[in-house]
PDB file of N, CA and C in Angstrom:
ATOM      1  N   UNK A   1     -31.024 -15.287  12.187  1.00  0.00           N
ATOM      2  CA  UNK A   1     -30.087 -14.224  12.513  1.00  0.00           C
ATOM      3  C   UNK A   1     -28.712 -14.790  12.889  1.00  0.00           C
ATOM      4  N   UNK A   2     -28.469 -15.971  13.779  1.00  0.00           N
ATOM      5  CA  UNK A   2     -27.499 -16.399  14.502  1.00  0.00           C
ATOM      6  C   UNK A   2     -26.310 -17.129  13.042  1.00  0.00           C
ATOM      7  N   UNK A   3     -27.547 -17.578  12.166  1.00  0.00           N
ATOM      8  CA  UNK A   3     -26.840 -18.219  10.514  1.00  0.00           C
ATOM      9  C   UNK A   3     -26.191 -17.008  10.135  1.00  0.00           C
ATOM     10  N   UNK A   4     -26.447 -15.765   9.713  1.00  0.00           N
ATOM     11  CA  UNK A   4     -26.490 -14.745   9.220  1.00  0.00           C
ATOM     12  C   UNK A   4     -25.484 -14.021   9.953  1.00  0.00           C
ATOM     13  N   UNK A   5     -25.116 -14.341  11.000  1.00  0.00           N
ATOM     14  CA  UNK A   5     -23.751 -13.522  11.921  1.00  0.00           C
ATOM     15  C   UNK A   5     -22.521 -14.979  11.818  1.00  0.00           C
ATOM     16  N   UNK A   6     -22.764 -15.903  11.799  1.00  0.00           N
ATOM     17  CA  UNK A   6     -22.068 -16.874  11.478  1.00  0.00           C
ATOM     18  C   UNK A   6     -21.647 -17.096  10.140  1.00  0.00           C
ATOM     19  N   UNK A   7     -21.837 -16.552   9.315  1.00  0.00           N
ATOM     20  CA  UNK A   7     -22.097 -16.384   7.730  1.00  0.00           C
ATOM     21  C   UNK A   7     -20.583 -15.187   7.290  1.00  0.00           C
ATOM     22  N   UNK A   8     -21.179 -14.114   8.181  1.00  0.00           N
ATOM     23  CA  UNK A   8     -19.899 -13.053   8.475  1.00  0.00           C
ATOM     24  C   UNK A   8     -18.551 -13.656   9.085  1.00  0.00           C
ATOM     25  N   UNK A   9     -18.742 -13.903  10.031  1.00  0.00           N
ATOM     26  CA  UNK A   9     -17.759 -14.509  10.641  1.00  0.00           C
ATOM     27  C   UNK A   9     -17.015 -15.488   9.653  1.00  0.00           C
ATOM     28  N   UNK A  10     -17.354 -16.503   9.575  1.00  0.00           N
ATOM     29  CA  UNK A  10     -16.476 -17.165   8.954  1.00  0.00           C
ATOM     30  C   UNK A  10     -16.143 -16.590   6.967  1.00  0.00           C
ATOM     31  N   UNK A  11     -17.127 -15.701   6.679  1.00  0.00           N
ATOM     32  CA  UNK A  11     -16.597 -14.911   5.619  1.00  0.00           C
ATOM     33  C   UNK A  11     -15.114 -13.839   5.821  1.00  0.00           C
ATOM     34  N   UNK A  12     -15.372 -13.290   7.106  1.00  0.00           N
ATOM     35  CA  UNK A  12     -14.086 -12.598   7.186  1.00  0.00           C
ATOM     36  C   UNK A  12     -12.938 -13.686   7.605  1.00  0.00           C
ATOM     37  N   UNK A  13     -12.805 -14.881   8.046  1.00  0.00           N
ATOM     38  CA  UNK A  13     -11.900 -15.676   8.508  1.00  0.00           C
ATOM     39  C   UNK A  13     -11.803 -16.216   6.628  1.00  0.00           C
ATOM     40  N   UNK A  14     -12.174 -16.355   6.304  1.00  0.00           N
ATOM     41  CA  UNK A  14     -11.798 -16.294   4.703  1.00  0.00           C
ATOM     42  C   UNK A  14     -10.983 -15.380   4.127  1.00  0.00           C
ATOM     43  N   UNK A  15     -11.520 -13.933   4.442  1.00  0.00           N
ATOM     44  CA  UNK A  15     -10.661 -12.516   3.621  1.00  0.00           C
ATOM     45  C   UNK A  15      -9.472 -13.122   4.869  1.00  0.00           C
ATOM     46  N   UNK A  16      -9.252 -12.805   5.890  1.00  0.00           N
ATOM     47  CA  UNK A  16      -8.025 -13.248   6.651  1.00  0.00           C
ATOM     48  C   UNK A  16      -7.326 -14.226   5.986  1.00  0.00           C
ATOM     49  N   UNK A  17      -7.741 -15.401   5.630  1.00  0.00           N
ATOM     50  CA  UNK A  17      -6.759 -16.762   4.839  1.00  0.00           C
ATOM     51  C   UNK A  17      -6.073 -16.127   3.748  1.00  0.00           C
ATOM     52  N   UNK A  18      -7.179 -15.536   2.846  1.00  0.00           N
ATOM     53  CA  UNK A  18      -6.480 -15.061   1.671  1.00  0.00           C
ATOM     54  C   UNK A  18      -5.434 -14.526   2.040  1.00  0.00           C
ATOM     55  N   UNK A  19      -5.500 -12.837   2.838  1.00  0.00           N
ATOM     56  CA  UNK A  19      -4.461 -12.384   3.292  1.00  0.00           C
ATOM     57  C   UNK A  19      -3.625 -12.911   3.802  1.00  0.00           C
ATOM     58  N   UNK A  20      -3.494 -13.887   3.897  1.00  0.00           N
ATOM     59  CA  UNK A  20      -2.206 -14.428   4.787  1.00  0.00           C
ATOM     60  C   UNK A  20      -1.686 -15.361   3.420  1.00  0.00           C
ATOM     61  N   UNK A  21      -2.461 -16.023   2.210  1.00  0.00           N
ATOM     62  CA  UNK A  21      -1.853 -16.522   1.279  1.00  0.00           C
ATOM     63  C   UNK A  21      -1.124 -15.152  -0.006  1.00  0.00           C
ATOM     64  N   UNK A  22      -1.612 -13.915   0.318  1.00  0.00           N
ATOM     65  CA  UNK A  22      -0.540 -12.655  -0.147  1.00  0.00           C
ATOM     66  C   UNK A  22       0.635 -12.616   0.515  1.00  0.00           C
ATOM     67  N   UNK A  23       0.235 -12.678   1.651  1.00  0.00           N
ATOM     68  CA  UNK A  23       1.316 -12.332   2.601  1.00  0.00           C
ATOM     69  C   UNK A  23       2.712 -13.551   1.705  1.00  0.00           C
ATOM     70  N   UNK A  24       2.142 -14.806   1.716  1.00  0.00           N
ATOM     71  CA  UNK A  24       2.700 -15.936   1.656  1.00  0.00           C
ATOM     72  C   UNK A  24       3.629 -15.597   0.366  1.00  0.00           C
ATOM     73  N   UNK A  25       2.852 -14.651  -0.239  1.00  0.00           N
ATOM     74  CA  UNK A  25       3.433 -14.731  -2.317  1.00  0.00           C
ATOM     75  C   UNK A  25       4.522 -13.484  -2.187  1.00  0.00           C
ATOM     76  N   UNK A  26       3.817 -12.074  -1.546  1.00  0.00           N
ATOM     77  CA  UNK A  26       4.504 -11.046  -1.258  1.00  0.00           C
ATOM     78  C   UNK A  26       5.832 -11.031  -0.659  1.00  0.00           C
ATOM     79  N   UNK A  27       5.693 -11.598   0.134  1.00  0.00           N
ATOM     80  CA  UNK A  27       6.467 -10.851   0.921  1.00  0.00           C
ATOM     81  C   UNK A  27       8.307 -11.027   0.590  1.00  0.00           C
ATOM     82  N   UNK A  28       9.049 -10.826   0.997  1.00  0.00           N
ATOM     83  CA  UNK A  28      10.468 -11.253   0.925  1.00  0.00           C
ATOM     84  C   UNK A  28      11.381 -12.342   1.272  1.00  0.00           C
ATOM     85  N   UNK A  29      11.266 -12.675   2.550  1.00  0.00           N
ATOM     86  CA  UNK A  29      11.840 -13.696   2.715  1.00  0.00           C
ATOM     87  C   UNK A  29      11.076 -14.672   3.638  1.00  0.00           C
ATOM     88  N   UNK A  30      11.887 -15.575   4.190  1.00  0.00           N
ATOM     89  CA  UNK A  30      11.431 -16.805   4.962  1.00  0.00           C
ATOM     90  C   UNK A  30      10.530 -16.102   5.948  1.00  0.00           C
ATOM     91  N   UNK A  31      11.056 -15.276   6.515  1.00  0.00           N
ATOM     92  CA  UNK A  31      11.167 -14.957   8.131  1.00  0.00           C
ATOM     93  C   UNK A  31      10.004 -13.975   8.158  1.00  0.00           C
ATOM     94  N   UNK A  32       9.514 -13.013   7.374  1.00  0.00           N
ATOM     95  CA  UNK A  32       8.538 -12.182   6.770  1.00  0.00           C
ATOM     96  C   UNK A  32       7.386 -12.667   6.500  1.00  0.00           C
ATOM     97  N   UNK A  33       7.276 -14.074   5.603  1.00  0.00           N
ATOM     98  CA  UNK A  33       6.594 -14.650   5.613  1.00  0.00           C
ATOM     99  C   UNK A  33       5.938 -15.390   6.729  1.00  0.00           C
ATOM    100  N   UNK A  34       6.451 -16.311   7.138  1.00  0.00           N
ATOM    101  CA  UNK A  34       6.106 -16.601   8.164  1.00  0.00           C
ATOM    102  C   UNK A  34       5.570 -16.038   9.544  1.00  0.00           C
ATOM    103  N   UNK A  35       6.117 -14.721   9.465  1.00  0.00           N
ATOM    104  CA  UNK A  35       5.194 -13.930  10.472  1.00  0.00           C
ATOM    105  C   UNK A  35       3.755 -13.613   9.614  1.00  0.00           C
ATOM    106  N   UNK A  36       3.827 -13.151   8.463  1.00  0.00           N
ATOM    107  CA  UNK A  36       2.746 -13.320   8.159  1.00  0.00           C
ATOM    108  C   UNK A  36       1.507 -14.376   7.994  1.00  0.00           C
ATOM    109  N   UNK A  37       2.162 -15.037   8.011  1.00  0.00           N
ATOM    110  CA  UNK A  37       1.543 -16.223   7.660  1.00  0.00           C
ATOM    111  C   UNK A  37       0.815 -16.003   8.703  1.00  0.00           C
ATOM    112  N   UNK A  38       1.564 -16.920   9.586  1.00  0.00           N
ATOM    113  CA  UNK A  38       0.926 -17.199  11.160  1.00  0.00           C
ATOM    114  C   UNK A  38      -0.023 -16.335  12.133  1.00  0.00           C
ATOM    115  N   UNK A  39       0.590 -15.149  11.498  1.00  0.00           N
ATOM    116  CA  UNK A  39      -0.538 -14.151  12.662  1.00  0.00           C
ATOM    117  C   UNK A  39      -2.202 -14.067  11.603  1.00  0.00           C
ATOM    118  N   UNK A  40      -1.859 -14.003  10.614  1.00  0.00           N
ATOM    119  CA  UNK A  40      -2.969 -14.112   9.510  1.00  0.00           C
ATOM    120  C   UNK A  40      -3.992 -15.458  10.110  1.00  0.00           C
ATOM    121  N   UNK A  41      -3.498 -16.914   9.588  1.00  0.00           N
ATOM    122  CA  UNK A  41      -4.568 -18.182   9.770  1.00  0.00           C
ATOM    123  C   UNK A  41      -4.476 -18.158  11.206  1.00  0.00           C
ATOM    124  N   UNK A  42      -3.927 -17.639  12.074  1.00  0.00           N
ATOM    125  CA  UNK A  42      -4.405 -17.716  13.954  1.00  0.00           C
ATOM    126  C   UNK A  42      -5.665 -16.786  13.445  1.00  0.00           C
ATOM    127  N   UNK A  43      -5.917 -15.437  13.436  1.00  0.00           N
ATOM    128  CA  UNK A  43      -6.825 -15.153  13.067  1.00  0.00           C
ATOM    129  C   UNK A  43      -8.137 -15.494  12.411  1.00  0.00           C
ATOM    130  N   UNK A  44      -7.271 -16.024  11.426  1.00  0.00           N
ATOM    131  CA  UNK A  44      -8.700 -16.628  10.058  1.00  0.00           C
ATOM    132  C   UNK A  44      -9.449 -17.423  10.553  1.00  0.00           C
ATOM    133  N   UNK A  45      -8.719 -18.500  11.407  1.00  0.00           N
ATOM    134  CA  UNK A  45      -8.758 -19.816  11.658  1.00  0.00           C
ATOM    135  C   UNK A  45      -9.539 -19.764  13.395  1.00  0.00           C
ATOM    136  N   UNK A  46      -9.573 -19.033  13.805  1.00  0.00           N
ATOM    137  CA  UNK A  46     -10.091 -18.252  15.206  1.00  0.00           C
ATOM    138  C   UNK A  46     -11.910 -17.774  14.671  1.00  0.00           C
ATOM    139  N   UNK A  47     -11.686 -16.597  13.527  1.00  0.00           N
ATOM    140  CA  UNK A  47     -13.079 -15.950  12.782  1.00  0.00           C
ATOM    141  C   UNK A  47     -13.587 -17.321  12.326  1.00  0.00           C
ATOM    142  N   UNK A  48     -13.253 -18.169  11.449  1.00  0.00           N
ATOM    143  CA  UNK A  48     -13.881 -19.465  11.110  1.00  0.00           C
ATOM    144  C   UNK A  48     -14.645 -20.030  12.242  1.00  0.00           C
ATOM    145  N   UNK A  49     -14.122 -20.708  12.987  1.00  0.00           N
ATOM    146  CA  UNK A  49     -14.585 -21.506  13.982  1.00  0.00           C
ATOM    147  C   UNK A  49     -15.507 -20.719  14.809  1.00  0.00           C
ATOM    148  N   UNK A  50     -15.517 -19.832  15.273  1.00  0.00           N
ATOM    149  CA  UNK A  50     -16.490 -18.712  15.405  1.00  0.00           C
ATOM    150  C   UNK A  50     -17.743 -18.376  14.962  1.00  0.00           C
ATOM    151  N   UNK A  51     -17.398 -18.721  13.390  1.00  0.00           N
ATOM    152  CA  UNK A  51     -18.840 -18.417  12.813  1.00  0.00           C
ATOM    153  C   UNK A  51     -19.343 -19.755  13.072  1.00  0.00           C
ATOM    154  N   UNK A  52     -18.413 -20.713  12.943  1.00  0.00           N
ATOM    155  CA  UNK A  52     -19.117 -22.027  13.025  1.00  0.00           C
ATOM    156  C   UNK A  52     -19.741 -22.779  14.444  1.00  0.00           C
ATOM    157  N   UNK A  53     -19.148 -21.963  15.680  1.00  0.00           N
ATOM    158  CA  UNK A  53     -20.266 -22.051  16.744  1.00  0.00           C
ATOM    159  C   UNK A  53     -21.243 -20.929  17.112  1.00  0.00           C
ATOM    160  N   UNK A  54     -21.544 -20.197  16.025  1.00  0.00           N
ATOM    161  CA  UNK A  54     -22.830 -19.654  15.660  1.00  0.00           C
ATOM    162  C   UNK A  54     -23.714 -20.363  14.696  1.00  0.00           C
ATOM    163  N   UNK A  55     -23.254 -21.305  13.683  1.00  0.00           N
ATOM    164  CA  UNK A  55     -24.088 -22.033  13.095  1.00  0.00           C
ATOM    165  C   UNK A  55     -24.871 -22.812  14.419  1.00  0.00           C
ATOM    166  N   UNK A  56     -23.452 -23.486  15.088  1.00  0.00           N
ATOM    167  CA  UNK A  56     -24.117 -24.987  15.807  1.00  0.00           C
ATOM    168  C   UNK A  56     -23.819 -24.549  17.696  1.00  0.00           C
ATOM    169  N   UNK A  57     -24.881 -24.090  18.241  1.00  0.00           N
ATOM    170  CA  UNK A  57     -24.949 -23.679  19.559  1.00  0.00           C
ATOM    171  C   UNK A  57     -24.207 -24.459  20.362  1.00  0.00           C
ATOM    172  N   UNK A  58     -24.450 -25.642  20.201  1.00  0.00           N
ATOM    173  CA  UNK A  58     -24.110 -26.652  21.534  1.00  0.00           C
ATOM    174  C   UNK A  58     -22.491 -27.407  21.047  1.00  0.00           C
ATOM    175  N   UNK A  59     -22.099 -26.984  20.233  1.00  0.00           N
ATOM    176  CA  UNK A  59     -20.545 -27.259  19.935  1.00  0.00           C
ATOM    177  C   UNK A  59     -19.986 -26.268  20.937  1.00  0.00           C
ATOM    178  N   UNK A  60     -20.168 -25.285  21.030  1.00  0.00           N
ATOM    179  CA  UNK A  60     -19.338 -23.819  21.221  1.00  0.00           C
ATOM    180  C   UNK A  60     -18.399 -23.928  22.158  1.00  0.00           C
ATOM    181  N   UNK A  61     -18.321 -24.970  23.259  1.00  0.00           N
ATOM    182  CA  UNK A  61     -17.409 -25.358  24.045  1.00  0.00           C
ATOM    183  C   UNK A  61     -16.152 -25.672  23.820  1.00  0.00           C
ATOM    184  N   UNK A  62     -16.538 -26.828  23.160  1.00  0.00           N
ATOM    185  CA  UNK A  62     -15.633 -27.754  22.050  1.00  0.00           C
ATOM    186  C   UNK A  62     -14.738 -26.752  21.201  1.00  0.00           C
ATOM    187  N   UNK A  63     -15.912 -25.811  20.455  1.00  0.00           N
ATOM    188  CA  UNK A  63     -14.867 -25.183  19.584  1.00  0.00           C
ATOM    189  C   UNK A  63     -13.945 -23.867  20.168  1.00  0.00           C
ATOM    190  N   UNK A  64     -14.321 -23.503  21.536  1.00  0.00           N
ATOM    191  CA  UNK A  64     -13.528 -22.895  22.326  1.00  0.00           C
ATOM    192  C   UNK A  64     -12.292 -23.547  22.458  1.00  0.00           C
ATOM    193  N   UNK A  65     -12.285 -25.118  23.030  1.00  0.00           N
ATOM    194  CA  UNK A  65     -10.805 -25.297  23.447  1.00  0.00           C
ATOM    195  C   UNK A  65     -10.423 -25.404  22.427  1.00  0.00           C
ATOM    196  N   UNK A  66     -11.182 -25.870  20.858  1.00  0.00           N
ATOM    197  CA  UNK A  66     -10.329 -25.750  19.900  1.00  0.00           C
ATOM    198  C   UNK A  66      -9.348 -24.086  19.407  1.00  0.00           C
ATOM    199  N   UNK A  67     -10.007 -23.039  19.588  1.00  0.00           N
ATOM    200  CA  UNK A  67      -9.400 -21.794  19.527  1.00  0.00           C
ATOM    201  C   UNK A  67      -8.316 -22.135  20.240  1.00  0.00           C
ATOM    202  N   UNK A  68      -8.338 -22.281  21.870  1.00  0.00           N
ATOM    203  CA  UNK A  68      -7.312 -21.961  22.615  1.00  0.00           C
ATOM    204  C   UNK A  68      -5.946 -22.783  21.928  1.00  0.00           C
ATOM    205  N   UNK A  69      -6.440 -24.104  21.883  1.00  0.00           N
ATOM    206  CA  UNK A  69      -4.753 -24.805  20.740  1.00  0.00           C
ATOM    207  C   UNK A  69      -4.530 -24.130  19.833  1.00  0.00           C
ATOM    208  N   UNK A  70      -5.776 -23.366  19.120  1.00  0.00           N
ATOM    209  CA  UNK A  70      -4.906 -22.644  17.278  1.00  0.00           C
ATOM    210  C   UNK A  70      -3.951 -21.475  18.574  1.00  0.00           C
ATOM    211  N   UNK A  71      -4.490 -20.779  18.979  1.00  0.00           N
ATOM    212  CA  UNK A  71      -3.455 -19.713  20.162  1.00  0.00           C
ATOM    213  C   UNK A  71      -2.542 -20.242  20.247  1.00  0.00           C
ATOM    214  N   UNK A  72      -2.519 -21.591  20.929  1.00  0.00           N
ATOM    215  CA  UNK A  72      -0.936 -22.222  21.474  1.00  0.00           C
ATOM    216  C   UNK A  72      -0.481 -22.265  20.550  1.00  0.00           C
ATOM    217  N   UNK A  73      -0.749 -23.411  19.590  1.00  0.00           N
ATOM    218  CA  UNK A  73       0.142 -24.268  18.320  1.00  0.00           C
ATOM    219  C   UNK A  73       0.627 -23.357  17.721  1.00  0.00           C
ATOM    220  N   UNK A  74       0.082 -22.349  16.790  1.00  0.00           N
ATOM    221  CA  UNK A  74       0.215 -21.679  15.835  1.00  0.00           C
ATOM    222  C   UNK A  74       1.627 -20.518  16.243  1.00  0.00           C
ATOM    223  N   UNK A  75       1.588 -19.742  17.162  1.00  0.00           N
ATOM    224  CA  UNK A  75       2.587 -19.002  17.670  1.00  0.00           C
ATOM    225  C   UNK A  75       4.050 -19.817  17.728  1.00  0.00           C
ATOM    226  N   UNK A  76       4.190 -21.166  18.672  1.00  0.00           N
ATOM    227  CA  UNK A  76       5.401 -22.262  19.065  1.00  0.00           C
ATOM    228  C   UNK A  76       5.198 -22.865  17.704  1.00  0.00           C
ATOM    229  N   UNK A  77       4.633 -23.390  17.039  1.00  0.00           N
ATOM    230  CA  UNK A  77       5.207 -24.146  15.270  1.00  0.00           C
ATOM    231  C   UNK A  77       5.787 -22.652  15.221  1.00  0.00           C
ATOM    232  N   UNK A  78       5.667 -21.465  14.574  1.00  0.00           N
ATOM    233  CA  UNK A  78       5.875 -20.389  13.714  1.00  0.00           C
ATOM    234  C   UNK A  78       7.522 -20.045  14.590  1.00  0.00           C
ATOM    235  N   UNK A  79       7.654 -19.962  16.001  1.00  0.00           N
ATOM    236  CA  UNK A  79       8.738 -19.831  16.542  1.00  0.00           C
ATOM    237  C   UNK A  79       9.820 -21.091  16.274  1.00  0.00           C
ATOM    238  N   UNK A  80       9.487 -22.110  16.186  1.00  0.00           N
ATOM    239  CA  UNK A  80      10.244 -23.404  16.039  1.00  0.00           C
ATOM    240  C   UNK A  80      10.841 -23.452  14.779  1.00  0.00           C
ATOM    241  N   UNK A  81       9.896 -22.757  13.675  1.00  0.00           N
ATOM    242  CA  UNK A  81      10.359 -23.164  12.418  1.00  0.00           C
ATOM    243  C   UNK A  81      11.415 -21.980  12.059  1.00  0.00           C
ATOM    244  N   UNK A  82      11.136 -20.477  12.434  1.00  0.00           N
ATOM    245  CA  UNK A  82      12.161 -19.407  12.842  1.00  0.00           C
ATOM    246  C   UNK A  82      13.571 -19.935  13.062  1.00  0.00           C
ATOM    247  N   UNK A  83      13.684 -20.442  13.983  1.00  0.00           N
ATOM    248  CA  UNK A  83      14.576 -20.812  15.210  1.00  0.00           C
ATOM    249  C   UNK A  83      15.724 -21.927  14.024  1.00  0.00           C
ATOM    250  N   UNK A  84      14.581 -22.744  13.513  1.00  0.00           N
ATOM    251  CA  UNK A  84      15.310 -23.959  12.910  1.00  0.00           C
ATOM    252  C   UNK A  84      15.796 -23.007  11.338  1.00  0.00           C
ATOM    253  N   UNK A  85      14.820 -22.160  11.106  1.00  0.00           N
ATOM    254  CA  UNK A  85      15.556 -21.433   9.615  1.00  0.00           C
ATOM    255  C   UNK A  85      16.607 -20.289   9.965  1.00  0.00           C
ATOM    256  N   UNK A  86      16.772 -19.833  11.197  1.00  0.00           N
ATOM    257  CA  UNK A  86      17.816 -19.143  11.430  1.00  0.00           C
ATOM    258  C   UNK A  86      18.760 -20.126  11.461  1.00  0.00           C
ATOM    259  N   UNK A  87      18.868 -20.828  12.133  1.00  0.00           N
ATOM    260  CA  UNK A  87      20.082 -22.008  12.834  1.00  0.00           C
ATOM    261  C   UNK A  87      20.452 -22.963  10.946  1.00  0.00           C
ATOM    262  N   UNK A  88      19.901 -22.947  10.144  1.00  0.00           N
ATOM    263  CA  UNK A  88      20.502 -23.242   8.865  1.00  0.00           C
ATOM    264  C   UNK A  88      21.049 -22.229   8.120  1.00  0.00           C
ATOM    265  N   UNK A  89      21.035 -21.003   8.621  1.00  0.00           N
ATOM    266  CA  UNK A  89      21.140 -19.841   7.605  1.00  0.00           C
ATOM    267  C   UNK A  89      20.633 -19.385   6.788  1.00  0.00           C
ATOM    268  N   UNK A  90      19.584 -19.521   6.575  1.00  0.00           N
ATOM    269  CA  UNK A  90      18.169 -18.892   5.371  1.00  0.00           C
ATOM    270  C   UNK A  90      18.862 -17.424   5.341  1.00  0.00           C
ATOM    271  N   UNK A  91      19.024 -17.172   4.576  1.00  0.00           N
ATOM    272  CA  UNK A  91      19.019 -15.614   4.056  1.00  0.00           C
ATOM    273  C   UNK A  91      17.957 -14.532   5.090  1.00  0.00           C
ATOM    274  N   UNK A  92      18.401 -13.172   5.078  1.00  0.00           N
ATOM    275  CA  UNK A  92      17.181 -12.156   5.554  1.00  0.00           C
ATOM    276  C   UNK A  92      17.210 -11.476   4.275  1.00  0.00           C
ATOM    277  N   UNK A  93      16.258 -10.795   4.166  1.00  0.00           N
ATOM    278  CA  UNK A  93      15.742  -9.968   3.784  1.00  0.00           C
ATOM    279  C   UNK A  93      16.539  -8.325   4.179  1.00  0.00           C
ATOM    280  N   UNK A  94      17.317  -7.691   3.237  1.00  0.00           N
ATOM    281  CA  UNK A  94      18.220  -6.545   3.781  1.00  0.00           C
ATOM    282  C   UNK A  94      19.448  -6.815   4.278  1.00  0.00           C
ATOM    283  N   UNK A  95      20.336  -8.431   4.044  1.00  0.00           N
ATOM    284  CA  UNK A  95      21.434  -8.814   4.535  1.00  0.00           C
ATOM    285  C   UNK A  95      21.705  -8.949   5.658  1.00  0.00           C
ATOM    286  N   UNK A  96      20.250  -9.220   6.899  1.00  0.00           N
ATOM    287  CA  UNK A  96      21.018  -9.400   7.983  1.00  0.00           C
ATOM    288  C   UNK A  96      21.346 -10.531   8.266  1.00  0.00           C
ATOM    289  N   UNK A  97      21.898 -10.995   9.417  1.00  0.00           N
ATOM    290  CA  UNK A  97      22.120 -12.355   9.874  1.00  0.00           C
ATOM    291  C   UNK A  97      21.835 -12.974  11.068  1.00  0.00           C
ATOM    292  N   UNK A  98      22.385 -14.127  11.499  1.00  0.00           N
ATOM    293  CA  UNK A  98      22.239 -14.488  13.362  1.00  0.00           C
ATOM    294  C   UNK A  98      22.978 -13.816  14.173  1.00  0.00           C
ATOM    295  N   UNK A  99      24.021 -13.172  13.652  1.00  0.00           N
ATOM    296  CA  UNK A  99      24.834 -12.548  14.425  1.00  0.00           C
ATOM    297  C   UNK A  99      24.538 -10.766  14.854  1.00  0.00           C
ATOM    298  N   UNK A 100      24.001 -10.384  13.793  1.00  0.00           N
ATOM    299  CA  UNK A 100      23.600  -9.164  13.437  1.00  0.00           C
ATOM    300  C   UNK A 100      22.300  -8.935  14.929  1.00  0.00           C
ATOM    301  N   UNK A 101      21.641 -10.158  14.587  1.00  0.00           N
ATOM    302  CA  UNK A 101      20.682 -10.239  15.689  1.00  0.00           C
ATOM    303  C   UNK A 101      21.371 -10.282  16.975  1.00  0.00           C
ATOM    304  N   UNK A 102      22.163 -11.411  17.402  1.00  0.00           N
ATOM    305  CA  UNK A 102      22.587 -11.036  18.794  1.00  0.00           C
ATOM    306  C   UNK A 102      23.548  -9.766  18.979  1.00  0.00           C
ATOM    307  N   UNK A 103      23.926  -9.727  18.481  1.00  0.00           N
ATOM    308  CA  UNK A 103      24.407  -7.983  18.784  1.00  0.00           C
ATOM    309  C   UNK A 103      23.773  -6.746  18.895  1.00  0.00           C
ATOM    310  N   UNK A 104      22.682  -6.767  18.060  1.00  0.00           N
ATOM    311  CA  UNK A 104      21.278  -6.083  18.810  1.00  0.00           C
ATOM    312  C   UNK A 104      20.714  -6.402  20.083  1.00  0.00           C
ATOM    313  N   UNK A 105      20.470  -7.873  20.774  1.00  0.00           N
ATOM    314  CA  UNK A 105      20.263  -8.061  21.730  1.00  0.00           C
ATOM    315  C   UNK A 105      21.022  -7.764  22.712  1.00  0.00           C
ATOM    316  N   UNK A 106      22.088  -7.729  22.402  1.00  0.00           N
ATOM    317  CA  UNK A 106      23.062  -7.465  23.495  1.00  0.00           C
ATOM    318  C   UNK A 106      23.137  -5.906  23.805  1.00  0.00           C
ATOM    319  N   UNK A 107      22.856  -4.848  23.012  1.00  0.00           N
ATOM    320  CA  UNK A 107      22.711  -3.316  22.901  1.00  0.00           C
ATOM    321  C   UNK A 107      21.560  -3.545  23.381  1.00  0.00           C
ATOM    322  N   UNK A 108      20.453  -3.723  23.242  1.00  0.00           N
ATOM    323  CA  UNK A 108      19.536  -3.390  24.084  1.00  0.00           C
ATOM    324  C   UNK A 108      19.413  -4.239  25.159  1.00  0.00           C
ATOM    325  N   UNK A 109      20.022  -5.259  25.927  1.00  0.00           N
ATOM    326  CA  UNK A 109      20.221  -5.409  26.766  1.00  0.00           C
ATOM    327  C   UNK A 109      21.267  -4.743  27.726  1.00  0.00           C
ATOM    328  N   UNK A 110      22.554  -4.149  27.034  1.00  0.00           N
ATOM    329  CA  UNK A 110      22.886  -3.457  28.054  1.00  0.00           C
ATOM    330  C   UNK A 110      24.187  -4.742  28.303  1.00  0.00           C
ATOM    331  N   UNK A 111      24.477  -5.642  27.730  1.00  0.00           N
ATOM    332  CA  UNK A 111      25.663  -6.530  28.467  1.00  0.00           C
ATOM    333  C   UNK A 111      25.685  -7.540  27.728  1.00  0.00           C
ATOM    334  N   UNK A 112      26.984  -8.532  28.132  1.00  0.00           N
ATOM    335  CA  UNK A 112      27.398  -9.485  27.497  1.00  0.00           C
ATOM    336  C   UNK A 112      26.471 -10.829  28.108  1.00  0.00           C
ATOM    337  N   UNK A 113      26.366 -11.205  26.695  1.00  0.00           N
ATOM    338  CA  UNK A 113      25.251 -12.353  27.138  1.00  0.00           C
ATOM    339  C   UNK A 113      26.079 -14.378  26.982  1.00  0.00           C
TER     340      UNK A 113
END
């Protein structure tokens, strides 16, 4: 039974990968992508390991703290690489820009930043 729920698990952390390699083909630009991406294999990559301490009982620890780094890593790489493709100027998707952005921040903040 425990094979057989582990079987699922890491089958849907599969349909998740895929989806996140559509996401990868679909979508529009850098910045689109990459959100997709990332929230997709945190997922996939979370359901995987999952099923796989249902295969193997006495890992399950192990593959806990491994989850908790895909949590960390995956979110700070996906923000870093943002950060570094805004700061070169990558194109958006709909003509916006870096500037476009802080001037939104600044309206919904309410003040000069």
């Amino acid at each position: 039974m425990l094979e057989l729920i582990g079987s699922i698990f890491v089958l849907l952390g599969a349909g998740v990968h895929f989806s996140a390699g559509l996401g990868l083909i679909r979508m529009p630009d850098a910045f689109t992508r990459l959100q997709a991406v990332t929230k997709a294999t945190t997922l996939g990559s979370t359901l995987i390991v999952l099923g796989i301490a249902f295969y193997h009982p006495g890992w399950t620890w192990k593959l806990l703290i491994i989850v908790y780094f895909i949590f960390m890593t995956n979110p700070i790489s996906s923000h870093a690489l943002a950060r570094a493709a805004l700061a070169l100027g990558v194109p958006m998707f709909g003509g916006g820009d870096a500037k476009s952005l802080d001037n939104d921040a600044q309206a919904i903040s309410g003040g000069d930043r």
